[in-house]
Protein backbone atom coordinates (compact mmCIF):
# COMPACT_ATOMS: atom_id res chain seq x y z
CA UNK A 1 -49.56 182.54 -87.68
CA UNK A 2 -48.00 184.35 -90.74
CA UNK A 3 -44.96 182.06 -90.17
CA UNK A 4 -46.76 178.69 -90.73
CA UNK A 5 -50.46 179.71 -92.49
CA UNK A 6 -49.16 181.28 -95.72
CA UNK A 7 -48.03 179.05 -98.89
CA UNK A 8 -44.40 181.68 -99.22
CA UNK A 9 -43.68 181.23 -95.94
CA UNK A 10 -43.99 177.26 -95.80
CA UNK A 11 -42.33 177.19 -99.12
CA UNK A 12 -39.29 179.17 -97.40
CA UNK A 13 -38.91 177.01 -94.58
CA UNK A 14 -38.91 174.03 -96.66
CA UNK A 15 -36.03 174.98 -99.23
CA UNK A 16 -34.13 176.22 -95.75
CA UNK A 17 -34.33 172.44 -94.24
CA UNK A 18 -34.23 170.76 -97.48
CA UNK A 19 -37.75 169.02 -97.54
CA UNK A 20 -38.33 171.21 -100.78
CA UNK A 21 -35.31 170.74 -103.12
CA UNK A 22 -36.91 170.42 -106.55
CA UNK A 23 -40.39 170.81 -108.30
CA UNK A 24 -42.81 168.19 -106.73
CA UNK A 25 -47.22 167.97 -107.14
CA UNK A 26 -47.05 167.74 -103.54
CA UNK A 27 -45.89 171.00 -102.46
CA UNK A 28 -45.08 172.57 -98.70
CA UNK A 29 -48.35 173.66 -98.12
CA UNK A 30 -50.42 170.84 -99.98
CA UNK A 31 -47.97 168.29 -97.44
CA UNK A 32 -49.35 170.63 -94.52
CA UNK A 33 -52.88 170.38 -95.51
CA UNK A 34 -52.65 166.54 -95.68
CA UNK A 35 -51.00 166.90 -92.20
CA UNK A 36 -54.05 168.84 -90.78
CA UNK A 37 -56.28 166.49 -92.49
CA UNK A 38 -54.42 163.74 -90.40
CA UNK A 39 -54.80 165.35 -87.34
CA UNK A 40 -58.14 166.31 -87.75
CA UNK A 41 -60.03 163.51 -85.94
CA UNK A 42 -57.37 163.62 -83.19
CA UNK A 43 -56.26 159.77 -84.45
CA UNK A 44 -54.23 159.22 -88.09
CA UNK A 45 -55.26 158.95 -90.89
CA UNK A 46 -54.04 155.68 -93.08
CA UNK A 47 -51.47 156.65 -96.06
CA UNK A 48 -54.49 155.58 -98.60
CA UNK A 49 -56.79 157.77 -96.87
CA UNK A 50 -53.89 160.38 -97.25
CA UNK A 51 -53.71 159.50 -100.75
CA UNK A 52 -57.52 160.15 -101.52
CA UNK A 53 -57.34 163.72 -99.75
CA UNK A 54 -54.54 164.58 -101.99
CA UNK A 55 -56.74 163.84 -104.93
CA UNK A 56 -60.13 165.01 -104.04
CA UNK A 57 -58.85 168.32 -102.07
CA UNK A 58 -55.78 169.62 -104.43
CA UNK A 59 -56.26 166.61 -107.50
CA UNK A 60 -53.09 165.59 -106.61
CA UNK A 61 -52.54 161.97 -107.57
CA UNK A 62 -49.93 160.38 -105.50
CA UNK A 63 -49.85 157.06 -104.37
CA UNK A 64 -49.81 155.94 -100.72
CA UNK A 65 -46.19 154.74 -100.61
CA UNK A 66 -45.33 158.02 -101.89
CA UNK A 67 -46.35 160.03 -99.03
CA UNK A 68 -45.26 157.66 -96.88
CA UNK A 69 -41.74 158.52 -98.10
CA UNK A 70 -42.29 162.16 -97.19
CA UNK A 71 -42.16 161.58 -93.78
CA UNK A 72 -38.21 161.31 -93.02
CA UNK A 73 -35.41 163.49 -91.79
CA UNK A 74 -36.22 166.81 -93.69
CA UNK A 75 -40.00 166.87 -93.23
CA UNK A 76 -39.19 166.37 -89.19
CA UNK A 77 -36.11 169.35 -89.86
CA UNK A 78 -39.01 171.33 -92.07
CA UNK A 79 -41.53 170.80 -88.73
CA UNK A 80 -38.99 171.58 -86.07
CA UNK A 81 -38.16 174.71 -87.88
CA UNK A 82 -41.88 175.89 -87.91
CA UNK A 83 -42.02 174.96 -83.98
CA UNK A 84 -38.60 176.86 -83.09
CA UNK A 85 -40.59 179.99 -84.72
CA UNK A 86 -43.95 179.65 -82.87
CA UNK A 87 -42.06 179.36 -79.96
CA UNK A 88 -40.22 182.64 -80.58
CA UNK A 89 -43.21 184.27 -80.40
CA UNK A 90 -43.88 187.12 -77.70
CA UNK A 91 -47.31 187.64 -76.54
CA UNK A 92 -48.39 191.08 -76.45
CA UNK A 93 -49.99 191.56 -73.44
CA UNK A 94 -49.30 190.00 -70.18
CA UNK A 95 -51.83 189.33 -66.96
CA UNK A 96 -49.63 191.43 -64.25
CA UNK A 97 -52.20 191.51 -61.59
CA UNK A 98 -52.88 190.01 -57.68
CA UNK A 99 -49.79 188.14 -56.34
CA UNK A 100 -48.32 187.73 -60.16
CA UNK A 101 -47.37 191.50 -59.74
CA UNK A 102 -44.52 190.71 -57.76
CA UNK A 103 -42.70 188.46 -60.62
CA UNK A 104 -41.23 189.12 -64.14
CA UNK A 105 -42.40 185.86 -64.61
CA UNK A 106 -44.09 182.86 -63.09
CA UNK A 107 -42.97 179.62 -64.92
CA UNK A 108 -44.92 175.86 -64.61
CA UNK A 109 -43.48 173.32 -65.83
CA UNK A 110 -44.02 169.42 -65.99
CA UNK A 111 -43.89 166.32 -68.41
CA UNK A 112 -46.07 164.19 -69.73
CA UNK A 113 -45.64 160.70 -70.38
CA UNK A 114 -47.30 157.97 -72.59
CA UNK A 115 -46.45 154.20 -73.73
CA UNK A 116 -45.40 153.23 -77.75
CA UNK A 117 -45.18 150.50 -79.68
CA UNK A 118 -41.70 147.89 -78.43
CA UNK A 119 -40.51 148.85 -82.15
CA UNK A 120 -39.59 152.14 -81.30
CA UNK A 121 -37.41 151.17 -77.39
CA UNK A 122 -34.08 152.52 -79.64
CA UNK A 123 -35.11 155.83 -80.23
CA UNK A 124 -37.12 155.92 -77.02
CA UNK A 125 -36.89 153.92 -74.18
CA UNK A 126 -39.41 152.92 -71.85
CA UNK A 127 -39.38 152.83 -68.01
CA UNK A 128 -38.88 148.65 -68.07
CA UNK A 129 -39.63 146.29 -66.12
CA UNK A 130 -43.31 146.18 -65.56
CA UNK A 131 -43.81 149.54 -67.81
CA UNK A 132 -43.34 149.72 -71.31
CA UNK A 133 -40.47 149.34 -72.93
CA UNK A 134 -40.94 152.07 -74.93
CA UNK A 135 -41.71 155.39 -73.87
CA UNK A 136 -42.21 159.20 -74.79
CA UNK A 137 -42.36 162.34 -72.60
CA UNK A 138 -43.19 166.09 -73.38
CA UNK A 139 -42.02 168.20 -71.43
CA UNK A 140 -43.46 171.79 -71.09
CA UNK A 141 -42.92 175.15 -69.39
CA UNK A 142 -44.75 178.05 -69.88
CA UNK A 143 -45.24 181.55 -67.76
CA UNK A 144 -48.19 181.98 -66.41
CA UNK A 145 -48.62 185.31 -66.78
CA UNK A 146 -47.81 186.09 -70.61
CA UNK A 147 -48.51 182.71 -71.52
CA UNK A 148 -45.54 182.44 -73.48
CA UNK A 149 -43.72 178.86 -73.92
CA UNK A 150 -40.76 178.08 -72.58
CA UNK A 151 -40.03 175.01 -73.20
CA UNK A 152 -41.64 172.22 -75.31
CA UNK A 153 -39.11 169.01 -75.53
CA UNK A 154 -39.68 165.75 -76.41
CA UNK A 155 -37.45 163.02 -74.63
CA UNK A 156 -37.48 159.27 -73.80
CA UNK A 157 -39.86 158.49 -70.80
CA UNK A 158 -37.41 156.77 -69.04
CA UNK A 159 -35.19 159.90 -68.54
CA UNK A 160 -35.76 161.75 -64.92
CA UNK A 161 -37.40 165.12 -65.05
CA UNK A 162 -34.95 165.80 -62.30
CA UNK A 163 -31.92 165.94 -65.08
CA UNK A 164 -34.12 168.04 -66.78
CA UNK A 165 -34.21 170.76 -64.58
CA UNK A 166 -30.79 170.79 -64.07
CA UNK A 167 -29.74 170.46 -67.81
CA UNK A 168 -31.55 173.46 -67.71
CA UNK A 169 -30.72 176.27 -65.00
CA UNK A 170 -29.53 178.50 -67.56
CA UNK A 171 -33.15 179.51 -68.48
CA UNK A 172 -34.17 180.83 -64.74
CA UNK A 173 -34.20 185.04 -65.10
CA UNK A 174 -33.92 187.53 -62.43
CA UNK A 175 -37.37 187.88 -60.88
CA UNK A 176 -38.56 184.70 -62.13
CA UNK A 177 -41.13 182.47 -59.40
CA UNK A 178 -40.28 179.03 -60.42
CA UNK A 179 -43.09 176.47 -59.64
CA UNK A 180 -42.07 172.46 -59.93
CA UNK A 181 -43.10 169.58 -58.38
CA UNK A 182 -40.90 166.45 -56.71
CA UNK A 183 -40.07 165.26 -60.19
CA UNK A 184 -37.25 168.39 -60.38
CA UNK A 185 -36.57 168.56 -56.86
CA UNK A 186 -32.72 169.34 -56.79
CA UNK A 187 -31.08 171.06 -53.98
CA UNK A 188 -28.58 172.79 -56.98
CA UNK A 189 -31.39 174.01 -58.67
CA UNK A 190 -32.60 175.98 -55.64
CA UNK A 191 -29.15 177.43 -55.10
CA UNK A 192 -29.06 178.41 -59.14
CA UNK A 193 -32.49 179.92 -58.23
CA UNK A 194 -31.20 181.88 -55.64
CA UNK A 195 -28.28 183.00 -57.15
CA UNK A 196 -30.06 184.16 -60.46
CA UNK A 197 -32.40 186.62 -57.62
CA UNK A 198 -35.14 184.03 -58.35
CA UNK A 199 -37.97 182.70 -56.77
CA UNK A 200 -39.29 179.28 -56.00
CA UNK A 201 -42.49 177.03 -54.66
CA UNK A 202 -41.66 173.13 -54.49
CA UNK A 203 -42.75 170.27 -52.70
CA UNK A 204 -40.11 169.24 -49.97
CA UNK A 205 -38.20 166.47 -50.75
CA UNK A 206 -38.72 163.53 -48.25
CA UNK A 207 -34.57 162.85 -47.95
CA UNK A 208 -34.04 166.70 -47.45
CA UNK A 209 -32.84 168.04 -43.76
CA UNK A 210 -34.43 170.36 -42.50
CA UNK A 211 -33.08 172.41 -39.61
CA UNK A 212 -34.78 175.35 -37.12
CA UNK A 213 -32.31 177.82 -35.35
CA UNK A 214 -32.01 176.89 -31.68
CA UNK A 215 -29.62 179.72 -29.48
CA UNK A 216 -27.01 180.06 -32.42
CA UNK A 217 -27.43 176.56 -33.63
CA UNK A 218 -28.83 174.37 -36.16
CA UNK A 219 -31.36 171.76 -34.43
CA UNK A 220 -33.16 168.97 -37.38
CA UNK A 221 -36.78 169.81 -36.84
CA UNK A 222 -38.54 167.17 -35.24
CA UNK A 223 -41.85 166.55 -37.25
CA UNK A 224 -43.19 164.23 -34.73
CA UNK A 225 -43.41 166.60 -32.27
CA UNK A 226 -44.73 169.02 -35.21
CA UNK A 227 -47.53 166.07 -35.69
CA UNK A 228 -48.33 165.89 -31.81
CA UNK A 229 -48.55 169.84 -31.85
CA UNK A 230 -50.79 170.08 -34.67
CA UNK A 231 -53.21 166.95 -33.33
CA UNK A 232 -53.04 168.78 -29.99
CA UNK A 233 -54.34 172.22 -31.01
CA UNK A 234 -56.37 170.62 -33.96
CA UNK A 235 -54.26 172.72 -36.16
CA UNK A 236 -54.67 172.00 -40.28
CA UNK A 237 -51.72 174.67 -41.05
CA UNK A 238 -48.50 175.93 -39.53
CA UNK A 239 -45.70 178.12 -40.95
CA UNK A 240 -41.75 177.87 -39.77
CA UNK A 241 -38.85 179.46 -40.99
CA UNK A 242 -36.42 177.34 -41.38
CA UNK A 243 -33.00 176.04 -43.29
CA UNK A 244 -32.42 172.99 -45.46
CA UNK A 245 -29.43 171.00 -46.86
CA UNK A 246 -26.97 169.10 -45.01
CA UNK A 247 -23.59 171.06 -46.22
CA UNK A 248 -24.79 174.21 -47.41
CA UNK A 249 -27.95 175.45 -45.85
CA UNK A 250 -30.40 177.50 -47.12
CA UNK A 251 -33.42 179.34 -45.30
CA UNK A 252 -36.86 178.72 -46.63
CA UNK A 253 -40.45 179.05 -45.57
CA UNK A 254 -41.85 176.03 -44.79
CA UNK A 255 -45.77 175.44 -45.43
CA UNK A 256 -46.66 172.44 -43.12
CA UNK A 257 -50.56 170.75 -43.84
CA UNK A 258 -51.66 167.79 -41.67
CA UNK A 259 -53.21 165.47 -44.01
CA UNK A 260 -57.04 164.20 -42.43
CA UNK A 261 -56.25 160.17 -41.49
CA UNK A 262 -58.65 159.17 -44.31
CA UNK A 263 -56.64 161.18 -47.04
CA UNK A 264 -53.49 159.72 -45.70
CA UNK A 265 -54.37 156.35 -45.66
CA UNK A 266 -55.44 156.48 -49.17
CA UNK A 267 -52.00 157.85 -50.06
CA UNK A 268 -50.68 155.37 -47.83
CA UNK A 269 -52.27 152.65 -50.40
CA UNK A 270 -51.19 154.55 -53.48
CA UNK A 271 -47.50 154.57 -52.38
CA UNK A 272 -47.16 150.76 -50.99
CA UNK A 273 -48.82 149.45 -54.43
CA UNK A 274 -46.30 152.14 -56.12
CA UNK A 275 -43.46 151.29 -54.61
CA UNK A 276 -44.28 147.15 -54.36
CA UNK A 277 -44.69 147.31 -58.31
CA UNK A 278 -41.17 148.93 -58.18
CA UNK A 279 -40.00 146.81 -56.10
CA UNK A 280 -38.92 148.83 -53.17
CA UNK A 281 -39.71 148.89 -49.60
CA UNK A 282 -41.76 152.26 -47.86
CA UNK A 283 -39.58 153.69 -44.99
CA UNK A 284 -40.80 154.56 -41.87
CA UNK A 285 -39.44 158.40 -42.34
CA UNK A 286 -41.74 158.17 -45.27
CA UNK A 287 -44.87 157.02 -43.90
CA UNK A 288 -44.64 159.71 -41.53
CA UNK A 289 -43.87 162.41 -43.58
CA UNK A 290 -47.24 161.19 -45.85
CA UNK A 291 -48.91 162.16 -42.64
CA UNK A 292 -48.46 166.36 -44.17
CA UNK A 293 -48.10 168.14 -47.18
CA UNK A 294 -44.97 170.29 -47.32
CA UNK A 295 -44.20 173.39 -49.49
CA UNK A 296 -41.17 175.04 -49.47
CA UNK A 297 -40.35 178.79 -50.91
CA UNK A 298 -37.58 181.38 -50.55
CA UNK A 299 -40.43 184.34 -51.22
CA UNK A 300 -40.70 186.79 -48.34
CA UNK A 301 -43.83 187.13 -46.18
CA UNK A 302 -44.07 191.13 -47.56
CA UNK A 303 -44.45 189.40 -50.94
CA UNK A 304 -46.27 186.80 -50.58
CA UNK A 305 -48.43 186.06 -47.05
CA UNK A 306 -47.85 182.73 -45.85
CA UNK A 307 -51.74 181.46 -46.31
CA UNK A 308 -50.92 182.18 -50.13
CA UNK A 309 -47.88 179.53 -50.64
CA UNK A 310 -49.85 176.31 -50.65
CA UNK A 311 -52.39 178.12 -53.06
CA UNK A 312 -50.08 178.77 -55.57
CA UNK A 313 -48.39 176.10 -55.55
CA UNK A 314 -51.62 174.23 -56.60
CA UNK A 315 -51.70 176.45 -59.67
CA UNK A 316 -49.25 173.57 -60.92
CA UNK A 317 -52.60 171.47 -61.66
CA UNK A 318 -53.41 173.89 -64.68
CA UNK A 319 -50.78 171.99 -66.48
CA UNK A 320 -51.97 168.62 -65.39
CA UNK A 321 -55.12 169.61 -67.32
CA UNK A 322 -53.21 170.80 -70.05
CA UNK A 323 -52.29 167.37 -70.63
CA UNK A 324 -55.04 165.70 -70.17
CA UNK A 325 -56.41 168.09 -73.29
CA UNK A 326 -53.45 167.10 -75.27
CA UNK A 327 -54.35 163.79 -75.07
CA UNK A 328 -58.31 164.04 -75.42
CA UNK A 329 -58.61 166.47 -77.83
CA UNK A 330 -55.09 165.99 -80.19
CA UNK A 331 -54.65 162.17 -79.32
CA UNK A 332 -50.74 163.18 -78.61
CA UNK A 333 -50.27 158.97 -76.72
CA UNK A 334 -52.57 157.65 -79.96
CA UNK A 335 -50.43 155.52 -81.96
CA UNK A 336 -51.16 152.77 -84.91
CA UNK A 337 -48.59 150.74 -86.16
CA UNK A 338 -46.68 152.62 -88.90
CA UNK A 339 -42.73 153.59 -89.50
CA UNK A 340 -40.97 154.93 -86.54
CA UNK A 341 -40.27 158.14 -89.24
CA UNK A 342 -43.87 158.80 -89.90
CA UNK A 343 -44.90 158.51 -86.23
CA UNK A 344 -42.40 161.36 -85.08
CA UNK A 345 -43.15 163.64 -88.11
CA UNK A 346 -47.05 163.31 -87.03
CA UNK A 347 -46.46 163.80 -83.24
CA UNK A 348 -44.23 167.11 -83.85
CA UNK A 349 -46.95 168.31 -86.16
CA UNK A 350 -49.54 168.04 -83.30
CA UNK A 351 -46.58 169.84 -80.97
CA UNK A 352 -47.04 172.81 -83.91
CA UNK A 353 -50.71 172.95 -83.95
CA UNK A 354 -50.63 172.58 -80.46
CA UNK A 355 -48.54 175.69 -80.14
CA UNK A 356 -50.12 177.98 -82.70
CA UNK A 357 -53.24 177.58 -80.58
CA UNK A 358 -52.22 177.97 -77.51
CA UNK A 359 -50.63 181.08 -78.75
CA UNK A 360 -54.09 181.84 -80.70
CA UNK A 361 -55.62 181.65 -77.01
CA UNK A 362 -53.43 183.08 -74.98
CA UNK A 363 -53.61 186.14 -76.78
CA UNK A 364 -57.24 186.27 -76.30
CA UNK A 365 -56.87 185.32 -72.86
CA UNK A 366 -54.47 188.39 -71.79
CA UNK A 367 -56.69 190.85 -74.01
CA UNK A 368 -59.97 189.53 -72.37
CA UNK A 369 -58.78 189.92 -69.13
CA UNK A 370 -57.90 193.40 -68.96
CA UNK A 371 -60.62 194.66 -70.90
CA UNK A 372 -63.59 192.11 -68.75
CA UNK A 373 -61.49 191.03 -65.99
CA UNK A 374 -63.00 187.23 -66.62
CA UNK A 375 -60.81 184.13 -67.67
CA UNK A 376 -61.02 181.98 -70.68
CA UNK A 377 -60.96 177.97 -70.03
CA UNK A 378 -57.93 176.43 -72.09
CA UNK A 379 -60.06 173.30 -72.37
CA UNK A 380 -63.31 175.40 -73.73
CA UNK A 381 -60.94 177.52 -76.11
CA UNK A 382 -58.90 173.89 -77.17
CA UNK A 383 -61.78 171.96 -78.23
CA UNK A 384 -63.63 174.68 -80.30
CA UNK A 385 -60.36 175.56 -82.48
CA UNK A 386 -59.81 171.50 -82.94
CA UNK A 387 -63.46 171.28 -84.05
CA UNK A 388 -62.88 173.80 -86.32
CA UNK A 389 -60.05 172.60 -88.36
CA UNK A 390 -61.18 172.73 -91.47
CA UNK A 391 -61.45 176.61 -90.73
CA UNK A 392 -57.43 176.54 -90.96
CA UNK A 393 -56.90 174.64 -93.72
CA UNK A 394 -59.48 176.95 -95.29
CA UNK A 395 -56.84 180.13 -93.72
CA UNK A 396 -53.40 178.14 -95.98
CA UNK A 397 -55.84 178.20 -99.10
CA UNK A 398 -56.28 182.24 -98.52
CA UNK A 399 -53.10 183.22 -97.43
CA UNK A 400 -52.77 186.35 -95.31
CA UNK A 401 -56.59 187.41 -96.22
CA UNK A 402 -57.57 183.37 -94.31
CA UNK A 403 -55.36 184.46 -91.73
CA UNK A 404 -57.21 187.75 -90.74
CA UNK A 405 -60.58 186.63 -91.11
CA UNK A 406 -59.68 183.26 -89.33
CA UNK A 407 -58.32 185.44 -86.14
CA UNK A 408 -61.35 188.06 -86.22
CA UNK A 409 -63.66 184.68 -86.32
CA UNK A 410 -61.35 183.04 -83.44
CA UNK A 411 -61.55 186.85 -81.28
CA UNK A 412 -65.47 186.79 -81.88
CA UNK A 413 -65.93 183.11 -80.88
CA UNK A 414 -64.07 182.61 -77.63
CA UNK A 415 -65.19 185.67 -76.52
CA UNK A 416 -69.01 184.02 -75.98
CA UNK A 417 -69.70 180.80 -74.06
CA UNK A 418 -65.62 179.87 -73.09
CA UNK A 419 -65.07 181.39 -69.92
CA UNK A 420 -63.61 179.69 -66.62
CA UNK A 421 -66.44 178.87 -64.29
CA UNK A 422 -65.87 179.40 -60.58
CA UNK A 423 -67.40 176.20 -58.65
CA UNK A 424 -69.45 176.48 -55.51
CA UNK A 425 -68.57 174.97 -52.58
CA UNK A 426 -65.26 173.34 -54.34
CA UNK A 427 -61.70 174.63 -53.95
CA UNK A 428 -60.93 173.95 -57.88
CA UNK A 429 -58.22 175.36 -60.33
CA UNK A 430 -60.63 178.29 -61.23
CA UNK A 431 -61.02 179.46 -57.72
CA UNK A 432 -57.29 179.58 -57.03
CA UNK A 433 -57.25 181.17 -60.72
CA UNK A 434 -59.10 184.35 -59.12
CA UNK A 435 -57.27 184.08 -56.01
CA UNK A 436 -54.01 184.31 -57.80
CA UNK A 437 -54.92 186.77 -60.37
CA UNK A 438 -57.53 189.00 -57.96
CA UNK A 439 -55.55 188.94 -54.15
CA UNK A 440 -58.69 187.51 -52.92
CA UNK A 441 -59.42 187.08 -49.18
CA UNK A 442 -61.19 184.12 -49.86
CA UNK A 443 -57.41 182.43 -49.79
CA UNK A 444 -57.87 182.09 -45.94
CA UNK A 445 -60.51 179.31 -46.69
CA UNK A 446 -58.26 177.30 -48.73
């Protein structure tokens, strides 16, 4: 925090990027309270309600179309700059316990997508066609087990997450367990993966071959026989070893899940109203494979037992309800009509305060954990720092004393009333939490 919370440190950044070039009323740290002001309600502020913070909080007067002028190239350089070094941050402690033991890491990543206003289609474009035609995505990685951040990018929404993952196989580490969903499936990643002595869990594609070894040879597996096997001995789950690719094959484990008929024709729905909006037509290969649910991982059964594979993979959902707080708590997809400018100064400032407290919380949560041995809920621990705001523009008044007594007040306060609740009788993201995290035997129920 003492790279973004204290009035020398904002003041350095801000000569370094050149928002801060000469003597001004509205200094770094005044232009970063204003900023948490904004964000405050989790929708922005107007530029004359901006202008009457300035002069009953610091009696600043400046008029609105002055601080709208603040908002161009060097105040988005000054807020990148303060986002590169939260993201440097290293987390002290780690969760290295259950099946995470096995991995240096454990990375999830996804994006995020949300409509703008048409003005903005040149700097980023939407989907078309029936979507918008303007677009934004966020995409984030983080590990699971430090809770460090990986990656936190924003890009047009009409560019696949697929080129994303490969833009990226530089950042995959020896030891690493790499969990993605369909959106980055990419049979180069998975050889990068390899390569690097990596780890992955992924979906199976529906175009991917996948082969058994018959005497000596490669034989395509035939999943309607699979099906008839499965209906025949009533069986929910199997487990094959197996190779995919078409040149170059790989061997994987393959998790195979028979879907129950009324779960499959709801899917069935979803996809024919997805793909007739798109305009495309459903194969017949893809209805059937919709019949299962397919996970695919190059982890060895002494590592990781096969009943575990479809688990973890579902601890993907965590970031699905990451998002979901971005957007109810910060208001990352609210936008009212103002300059293009502005709008991207405002949404990188949210990235920042998203990221100094998820940093804030993560700490807690890997300190909590060994000393109690309970988890804290991101959404409980989210909300209660938002509603409490005003505490950190209180902490940029006080400097480095704010700071401390803002982190003892945030260590005391999540530490009652903000743990993850395990549901009865539900298979949700806080069970699989404790299966992960604990080695339960209460996997086999899953």
């Amino acid at each position: 925090m003492e790279d973004v919370f204290t009035s020398e440190e904002l003041e350095a950044t801000a000569r370094e990027t050149g928002f801060y070039r000469r003597k001004s009323k509205v200094t770094p740290s005044v232009f970063f309270d204003l900023l948490m002001y904004d964000m405050s309600s989790g929708k922005s502020k107007s530029l004359n309600q901006l202008s009457i913070e300035a002069r009953s909080e610091h009696d600043i007067g400046v008029t609105k179309q002055g601080i709208d002028k603040k908002f161009n190239e060097h105040t988005l350089g000054f807020l990148k700059s303060l986002i590169e070094k939260q993201l440097s941050v290293e987390l002290d402690h780690q969760i290295d316990a259950g099946w995470l033991s096995s991995f240096k890491r454990v990375t999830i990543k996804d994006g995020t997508r949300f409509n703008l206003p048409e003005e903005y289609k040149d700097y980023f474009p939407g989907s078309g066609g029936s979507g918008s035609s303007a677009g934004a995505c966020i995409q984030f990685e983080y590990d699971l087990k430090s809770g460090n951040v990986a990656v936190m990018d924003i890009t047009a929404s009409n560019r696949p997450d697929v080129k994303d993952a490969l833009e990226l196989l530089d950042n995959v580490k020896k030891g690493d367990l790499i969990i993605r969903d369909l959106g980055y499936y990419a049979f180069k990643s998975f050889i990068n993966i390899i390569k690097k002595e990596a780890f992955f869990i992924s979906r199976l594609g529906a175009k991917t071959n996948v082969f058994e070894m018959s005497c000596g040879n490669y034989k395509k597996l035939d999943f309607k026989a699979v099906y008839n096997q499965m209906k025949r001995g009533k069986l929910s789950r199997i487990y094959k070893d197996v190779f995919i690719g078409s040149e170059e094959k790989i061997p994987v484990r393959l998790v195979i899940e028979l879907m129950p008929d009324d779960i499959y024709e709801e899917r069935m729905r979803k996809i024919h109203k997805l793909h007739k909006k798109k305009g495309y037509q459903t194969s017949e290969k893809y209805m059937f494979l919709s019949r299962f649910n397919l996970f695919i991982t190059n982890v060895t059964k002494e590592v990781l037992p096969d009943k575990v594979i479809s688990s973890l993979y579902r601890m993907r959902w965590q970031i699905e309800l990451i998002f979901k707080i971005w957007k109810s708590v910060f208001g990352i997809h609210h936008t009212r009509k103002m300059r293009y400018q502005r709008w991207l100064c405002l949404l990188h400032f949210k990235l920042l305060m998203m990221i100094v407290n998820w940093n804030i919380i993560m700490a807690q949560r890997n300190y909590l954990y060994r000393w109690k041995g309970k988890l804290l809920s991101l959404n409980k621990c989210f909300k209660t720092l938002f509603d409490n705001t005003y505490r950190l523009r209180e902490t940029l008044r006080l400097g480095q004393k704010g700071i401390v007594k803002f982190i003892q007040w945030a260590n005391r306060i999540l530490n009652e009333n903000h743990w993850l609740e395990r549901k009865k009788n539900k298979v949700g993201i806080e069970n699989i939490f404790y299966i992960m995290f604990c080695k339960s035997n209460v996997y086999v129920y899953i």
